[in-house]
PDB file of N, CA and C in Angstrom:
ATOM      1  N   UNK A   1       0.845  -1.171   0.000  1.00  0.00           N
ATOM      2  CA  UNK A   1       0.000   0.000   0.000  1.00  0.00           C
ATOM      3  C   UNK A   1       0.893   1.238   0.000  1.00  0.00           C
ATOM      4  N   UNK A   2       0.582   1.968  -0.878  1.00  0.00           N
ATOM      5  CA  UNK A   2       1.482   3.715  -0.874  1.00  0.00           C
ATOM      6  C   UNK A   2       0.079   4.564  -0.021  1.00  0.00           C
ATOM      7  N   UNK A   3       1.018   5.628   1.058  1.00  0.00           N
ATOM      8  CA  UNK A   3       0.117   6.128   1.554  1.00  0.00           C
ATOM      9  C   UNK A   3       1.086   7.425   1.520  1.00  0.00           C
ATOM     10  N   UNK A   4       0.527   8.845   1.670  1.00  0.00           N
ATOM     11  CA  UNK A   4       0.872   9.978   1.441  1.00  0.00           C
ATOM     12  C   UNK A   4       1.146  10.505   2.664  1.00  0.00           C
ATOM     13  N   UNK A   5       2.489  11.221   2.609  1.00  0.00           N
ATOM     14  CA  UNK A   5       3.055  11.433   4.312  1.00  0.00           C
ATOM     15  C   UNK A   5       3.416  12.991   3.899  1.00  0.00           C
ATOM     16  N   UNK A   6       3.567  13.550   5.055  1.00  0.00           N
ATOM     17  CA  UNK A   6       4.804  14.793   4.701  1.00  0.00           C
ATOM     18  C   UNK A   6       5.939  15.121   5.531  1.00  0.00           C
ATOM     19  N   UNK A   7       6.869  15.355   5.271  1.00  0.00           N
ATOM     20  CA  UNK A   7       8.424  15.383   6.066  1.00  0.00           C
ATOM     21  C   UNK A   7       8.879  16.635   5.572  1.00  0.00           C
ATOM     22  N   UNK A   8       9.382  17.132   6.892  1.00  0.00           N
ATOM     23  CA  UNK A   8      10.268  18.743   6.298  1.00  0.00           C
ATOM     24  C   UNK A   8      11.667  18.524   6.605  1.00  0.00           C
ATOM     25  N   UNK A   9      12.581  19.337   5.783  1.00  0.00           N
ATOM     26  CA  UNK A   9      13.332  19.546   5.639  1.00  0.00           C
ATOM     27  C   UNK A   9      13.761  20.657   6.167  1.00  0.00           C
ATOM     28  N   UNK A  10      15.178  21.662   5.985  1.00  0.00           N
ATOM     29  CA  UNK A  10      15.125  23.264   5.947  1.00  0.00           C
ATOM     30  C   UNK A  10      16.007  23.567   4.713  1.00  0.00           C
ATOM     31  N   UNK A  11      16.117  24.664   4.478  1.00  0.00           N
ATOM     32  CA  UNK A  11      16.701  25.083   3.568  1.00  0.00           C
ATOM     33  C   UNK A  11      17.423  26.651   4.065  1.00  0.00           C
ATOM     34  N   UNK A  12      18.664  26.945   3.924  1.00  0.00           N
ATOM     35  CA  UNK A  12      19.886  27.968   4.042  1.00  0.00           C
ATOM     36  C   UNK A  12      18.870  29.094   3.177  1.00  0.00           C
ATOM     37  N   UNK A  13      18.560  30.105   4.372  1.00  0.00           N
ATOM     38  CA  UNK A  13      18.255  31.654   3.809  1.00  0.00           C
ATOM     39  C   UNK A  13      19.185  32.339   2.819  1.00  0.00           C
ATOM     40  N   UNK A  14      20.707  31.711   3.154  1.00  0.00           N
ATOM     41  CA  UNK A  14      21.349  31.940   2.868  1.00  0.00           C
ATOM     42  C   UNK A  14      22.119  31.843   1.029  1.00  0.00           C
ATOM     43  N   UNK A  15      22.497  30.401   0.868  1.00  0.00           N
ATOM     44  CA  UNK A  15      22.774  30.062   0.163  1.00  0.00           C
ATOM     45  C   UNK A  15      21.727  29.289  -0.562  1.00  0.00           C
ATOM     46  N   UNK A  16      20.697  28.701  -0.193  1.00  0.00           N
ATOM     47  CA  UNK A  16      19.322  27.437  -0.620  1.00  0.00           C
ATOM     48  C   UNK A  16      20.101  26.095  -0.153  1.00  0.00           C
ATOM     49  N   UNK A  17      21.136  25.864   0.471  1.00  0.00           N
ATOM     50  CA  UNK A  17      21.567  24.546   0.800  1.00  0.00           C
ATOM     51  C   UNK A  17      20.865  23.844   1.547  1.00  0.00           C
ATOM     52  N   UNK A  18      20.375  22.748   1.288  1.00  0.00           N
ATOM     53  CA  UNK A  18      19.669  21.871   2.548  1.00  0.00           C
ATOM     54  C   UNK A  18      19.698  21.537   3.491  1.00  0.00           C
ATOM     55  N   UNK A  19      19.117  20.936   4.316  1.00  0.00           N
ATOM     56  CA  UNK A  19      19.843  19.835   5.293  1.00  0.00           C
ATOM     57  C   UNK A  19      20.094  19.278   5.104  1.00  0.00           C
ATOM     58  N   UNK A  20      19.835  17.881   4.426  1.00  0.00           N
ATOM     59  CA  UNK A  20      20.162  16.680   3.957  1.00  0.00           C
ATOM     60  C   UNK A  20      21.234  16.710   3.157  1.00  0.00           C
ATOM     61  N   UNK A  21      22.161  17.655   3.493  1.00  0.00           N
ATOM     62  CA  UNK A  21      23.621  17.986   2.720  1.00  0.00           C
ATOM     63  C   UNK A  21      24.252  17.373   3.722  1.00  0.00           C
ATOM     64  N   UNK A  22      23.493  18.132   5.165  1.00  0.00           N
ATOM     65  CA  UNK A  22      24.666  17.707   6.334  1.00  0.00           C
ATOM     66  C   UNK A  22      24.322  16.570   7.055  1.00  0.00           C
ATOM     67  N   UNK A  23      22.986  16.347   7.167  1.00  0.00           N
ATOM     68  CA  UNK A  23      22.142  15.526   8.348  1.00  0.00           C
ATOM     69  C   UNK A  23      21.307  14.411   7.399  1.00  0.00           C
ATOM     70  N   UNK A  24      22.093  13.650   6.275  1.00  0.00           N
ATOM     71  CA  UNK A  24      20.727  12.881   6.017  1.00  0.00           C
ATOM     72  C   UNK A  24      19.837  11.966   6.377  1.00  0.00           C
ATOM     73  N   UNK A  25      20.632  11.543   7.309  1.00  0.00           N
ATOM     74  CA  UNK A  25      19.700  10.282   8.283  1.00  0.00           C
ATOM     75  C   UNK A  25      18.452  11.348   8.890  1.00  0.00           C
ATOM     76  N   UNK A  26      18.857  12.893   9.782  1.00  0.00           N
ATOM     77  CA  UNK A  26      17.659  13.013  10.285  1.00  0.00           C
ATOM     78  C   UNK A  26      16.791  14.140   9.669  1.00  0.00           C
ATOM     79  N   UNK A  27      17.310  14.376   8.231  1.00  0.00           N
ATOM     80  CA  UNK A  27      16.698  15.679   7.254  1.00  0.00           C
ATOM     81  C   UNK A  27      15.380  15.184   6.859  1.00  0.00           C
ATOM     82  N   UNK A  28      14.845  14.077   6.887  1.00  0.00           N
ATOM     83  CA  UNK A  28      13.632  14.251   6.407  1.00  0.00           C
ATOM     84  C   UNK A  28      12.437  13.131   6.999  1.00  0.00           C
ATOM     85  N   UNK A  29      11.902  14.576   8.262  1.00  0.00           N
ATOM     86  CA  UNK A  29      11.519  14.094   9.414  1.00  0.00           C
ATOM     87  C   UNK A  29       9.547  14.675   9.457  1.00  0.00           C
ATOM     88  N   UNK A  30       9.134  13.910  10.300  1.00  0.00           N
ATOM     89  CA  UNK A  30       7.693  14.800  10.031  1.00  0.00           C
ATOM     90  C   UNK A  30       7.501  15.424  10.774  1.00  0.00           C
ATOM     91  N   UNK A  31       8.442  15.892  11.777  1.00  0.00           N
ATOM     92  CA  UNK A  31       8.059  16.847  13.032  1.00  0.00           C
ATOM     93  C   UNK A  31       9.115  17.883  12.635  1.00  0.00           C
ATOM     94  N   UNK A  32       8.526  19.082  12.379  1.00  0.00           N
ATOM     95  CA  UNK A  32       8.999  20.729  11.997  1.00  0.00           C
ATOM     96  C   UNK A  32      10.566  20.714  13.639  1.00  0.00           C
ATOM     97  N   UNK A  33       9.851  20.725  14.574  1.00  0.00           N
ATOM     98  CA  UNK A  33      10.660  21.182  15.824  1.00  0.00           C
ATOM     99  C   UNK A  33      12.213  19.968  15.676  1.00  0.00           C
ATOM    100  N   UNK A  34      11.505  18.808  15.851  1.00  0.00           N
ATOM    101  CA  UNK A  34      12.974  18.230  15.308  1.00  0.00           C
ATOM    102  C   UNK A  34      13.706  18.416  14.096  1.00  0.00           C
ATOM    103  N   UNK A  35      13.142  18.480  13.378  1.00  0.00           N
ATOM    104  CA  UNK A  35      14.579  19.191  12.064  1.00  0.00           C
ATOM    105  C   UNK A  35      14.908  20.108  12.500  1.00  0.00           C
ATOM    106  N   UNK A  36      14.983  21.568  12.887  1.00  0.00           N
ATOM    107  CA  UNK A  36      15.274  22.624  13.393  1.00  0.00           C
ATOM    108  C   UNK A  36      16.572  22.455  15.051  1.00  0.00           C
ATOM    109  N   UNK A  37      16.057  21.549  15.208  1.00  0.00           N
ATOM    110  CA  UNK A  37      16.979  20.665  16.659  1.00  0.00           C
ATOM    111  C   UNK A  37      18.071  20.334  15.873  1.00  0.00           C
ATOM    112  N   UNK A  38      17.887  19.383  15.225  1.00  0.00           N
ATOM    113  CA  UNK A  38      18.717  18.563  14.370  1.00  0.00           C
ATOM    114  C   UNK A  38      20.137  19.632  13.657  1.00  0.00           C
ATOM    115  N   UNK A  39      19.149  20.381  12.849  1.00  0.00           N
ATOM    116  CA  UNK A  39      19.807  21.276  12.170  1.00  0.00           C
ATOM    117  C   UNK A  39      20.440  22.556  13.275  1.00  0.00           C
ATOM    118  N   UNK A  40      20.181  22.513  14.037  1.00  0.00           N
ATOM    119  CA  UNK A  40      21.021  23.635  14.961  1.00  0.00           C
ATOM    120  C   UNK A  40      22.035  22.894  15.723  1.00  0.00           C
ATOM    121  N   UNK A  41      21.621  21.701  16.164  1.00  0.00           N
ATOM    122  CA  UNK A  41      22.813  20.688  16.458  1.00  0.00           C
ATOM    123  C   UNK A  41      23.700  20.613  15.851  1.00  0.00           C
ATOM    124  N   UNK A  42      23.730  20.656  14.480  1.00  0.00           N
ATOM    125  CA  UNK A  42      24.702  20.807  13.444  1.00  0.00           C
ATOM    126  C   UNK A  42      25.471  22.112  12.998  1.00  0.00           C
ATOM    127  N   UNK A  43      25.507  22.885  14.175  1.00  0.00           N
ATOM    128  CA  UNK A  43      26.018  23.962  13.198  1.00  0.00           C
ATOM    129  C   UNK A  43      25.368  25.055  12.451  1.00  0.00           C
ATOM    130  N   UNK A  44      24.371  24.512  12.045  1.00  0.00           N
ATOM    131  CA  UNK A  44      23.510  25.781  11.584  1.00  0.00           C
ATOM    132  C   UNK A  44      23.283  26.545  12.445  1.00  0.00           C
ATOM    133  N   UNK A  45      22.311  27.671  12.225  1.00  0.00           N
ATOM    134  CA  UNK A  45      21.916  28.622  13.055  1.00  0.00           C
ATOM    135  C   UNK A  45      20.304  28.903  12.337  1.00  0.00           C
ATOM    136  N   UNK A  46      20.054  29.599  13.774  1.00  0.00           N
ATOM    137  CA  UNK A  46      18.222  29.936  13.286  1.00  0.00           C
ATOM    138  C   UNK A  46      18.305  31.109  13.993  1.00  0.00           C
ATOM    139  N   UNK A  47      18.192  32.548  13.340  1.00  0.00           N
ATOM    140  CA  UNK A  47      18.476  33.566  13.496  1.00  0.00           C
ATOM    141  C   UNK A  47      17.211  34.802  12.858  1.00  0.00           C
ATOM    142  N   UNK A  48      16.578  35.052  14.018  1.00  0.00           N
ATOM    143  CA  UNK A  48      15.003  35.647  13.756  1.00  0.00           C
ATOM    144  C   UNK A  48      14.476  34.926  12.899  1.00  0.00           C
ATOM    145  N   UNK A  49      14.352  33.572  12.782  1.00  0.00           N
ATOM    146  CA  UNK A  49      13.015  33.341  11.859  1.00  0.00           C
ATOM    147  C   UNK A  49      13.906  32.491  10.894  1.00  0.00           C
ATOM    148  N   UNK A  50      15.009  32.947  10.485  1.00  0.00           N
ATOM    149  CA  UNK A  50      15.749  32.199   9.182  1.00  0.00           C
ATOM    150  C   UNK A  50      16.526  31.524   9.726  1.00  0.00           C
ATOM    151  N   UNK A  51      17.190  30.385   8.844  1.00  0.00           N
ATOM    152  CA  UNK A  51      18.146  29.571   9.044  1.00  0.00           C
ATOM    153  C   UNK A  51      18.772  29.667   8.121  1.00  0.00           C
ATOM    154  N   UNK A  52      20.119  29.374   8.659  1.00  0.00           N
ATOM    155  CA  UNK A  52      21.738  29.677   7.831  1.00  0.00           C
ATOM    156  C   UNK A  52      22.530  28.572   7.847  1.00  0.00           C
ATOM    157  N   UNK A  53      22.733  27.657   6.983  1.00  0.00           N
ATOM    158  CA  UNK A  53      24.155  26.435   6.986  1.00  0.00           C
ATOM    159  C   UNK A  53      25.411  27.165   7.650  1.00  0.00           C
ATOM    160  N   UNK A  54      26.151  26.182   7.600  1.00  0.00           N
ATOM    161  CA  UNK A  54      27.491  26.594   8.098  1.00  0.00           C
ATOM    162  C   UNK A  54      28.326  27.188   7.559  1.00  0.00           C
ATOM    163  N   UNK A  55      27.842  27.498   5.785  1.00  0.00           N
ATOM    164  CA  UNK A  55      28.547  28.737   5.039  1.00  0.00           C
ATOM    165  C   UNK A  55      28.415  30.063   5.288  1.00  0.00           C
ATOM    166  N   UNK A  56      27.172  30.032   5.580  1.00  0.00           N
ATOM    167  CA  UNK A  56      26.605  31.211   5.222  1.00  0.00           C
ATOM    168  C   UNK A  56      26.891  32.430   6.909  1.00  0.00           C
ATOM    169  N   UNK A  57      27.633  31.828   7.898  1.00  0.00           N
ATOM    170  CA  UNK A  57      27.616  32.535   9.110  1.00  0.00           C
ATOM    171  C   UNK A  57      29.115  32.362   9.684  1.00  0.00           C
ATOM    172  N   UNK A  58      29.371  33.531  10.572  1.00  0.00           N
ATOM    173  CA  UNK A  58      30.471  33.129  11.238  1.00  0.00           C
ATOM    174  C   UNK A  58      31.086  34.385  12.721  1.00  0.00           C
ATOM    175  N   UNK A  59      31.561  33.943  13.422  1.00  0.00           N
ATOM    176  CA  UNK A  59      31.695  35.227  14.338  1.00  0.00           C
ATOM    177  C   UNK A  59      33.427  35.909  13.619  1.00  0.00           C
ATOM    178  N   UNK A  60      32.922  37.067  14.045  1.00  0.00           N
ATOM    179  CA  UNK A  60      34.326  38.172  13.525  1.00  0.00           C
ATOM    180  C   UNK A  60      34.892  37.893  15.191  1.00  0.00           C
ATOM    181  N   UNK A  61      36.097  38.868  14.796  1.00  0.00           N
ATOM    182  CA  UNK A  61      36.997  39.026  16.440  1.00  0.00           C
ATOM    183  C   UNK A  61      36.263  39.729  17.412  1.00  0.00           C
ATOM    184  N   UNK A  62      35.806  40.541  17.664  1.00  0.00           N
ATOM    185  CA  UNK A  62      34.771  40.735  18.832  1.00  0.00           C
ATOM    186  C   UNK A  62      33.686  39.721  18.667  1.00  0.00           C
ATOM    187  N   UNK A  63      33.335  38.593  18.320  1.00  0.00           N
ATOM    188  CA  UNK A  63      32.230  37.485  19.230  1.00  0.00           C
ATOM    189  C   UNK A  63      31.108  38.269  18.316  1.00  0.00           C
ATOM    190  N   UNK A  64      31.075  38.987  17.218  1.00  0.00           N
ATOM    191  CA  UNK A  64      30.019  39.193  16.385  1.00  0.00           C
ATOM    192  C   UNK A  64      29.336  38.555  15.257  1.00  0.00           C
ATOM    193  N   UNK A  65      28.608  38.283  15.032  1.00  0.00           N
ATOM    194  CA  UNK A  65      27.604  36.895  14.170  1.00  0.00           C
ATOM    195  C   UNK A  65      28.165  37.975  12.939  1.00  0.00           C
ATOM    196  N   UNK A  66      28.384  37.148  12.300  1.00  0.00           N
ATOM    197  CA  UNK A  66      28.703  37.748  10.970  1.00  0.00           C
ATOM    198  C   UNK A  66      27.580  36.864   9.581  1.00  0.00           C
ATOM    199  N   UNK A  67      26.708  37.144   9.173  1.00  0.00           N
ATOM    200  CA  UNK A  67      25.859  36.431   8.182  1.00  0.00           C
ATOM    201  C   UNK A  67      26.137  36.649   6.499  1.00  0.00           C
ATOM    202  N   UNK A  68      26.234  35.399   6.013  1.00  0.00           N
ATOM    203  CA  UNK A  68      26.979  35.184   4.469  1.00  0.00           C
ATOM    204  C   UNK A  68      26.871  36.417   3.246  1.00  0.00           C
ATOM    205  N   UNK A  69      25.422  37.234   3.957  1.00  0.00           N
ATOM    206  CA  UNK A  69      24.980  38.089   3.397  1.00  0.00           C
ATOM    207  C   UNK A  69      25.789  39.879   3.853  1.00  0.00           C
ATOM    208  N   UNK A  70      26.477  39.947   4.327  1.00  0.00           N
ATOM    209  CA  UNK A  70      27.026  40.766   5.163  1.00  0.00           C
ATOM    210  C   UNK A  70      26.588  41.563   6.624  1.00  0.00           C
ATOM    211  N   UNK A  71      25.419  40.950   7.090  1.00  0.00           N
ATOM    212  CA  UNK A  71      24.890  41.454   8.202  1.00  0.00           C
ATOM    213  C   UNK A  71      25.914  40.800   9.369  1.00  0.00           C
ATOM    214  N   UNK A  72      25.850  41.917  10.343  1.00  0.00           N
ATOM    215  CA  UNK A  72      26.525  41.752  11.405  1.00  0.00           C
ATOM    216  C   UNK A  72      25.411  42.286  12.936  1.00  0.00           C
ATOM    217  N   UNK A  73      25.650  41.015  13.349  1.00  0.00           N
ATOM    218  CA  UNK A  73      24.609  40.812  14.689  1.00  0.00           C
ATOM    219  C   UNK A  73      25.334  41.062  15.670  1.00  0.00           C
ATOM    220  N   UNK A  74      25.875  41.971  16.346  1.00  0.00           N
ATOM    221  CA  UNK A  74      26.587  42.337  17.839  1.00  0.00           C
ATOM    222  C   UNK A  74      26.264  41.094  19.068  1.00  0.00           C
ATOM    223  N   UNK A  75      27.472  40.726  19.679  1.00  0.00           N
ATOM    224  CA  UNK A  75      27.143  39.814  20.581  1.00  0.00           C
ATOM    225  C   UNK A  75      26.038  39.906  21.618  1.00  0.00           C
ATOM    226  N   UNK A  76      26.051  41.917  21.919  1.00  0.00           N
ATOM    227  CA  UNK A  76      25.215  42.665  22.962  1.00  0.00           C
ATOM    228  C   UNK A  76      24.009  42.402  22.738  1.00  0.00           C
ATOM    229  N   UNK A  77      23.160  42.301  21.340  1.00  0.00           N
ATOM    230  CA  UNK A  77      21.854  42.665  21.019  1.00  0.00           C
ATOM    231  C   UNK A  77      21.378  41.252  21.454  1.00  0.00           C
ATOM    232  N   UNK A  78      20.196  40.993  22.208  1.00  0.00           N
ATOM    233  CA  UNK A  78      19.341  40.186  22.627  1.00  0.00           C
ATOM    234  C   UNK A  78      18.592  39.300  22.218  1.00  0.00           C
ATOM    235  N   UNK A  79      17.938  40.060  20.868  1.00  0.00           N
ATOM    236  CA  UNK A  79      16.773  39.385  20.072  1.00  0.00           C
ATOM    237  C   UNK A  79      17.502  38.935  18.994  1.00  0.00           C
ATOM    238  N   UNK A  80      18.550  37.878  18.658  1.00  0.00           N
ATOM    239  CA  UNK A  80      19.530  37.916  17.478  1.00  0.00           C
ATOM    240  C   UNK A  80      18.910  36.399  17.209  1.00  0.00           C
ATOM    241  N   UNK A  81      18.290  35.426  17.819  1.00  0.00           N
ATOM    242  CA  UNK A  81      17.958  34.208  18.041  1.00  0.00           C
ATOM    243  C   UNK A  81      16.487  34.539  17.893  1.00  0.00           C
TER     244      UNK A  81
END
């Protein structure tokens, strides 16, 4: 019997890279909150709302989020998550 399911994935705000680049055993899952676990376990980041692979982010020398796109998130600011 074929029966119709749905499983999410995420995808890089950044670049469009997947998960299942990094995580394929647990990229394609039917619970939203665990991929997002999964994928932050890994390195990614989820940053207001978007998520970023591990290209697309990085801290500068003061401890500042630096994003693939050139935004820079200060360690100070609160709401950066």
């Amino acid at each position: 019997m074929i029966i119709e399911r749905t499983f999410y994935s995420l995808k890089c705000d950044g670049c469009g890279r997947e998960l299942e680049d990094d995580a394929e055993e647990y990229a394609w899952t039917d619970d939203k909150k665990a991929t997002e676990d999964v994928a932050v376990g890994g390195e990614w980041m989820c940053i207001r709302g978007k998520h970023f692979c591990p290209d697309c982010h990085h801290y500068d020398d003061n401890d500042n989020l630096v994003l693939g796109d050139g935004t820079i998130i200060k360690q100070d600011e609160e709401d950066w998550i």
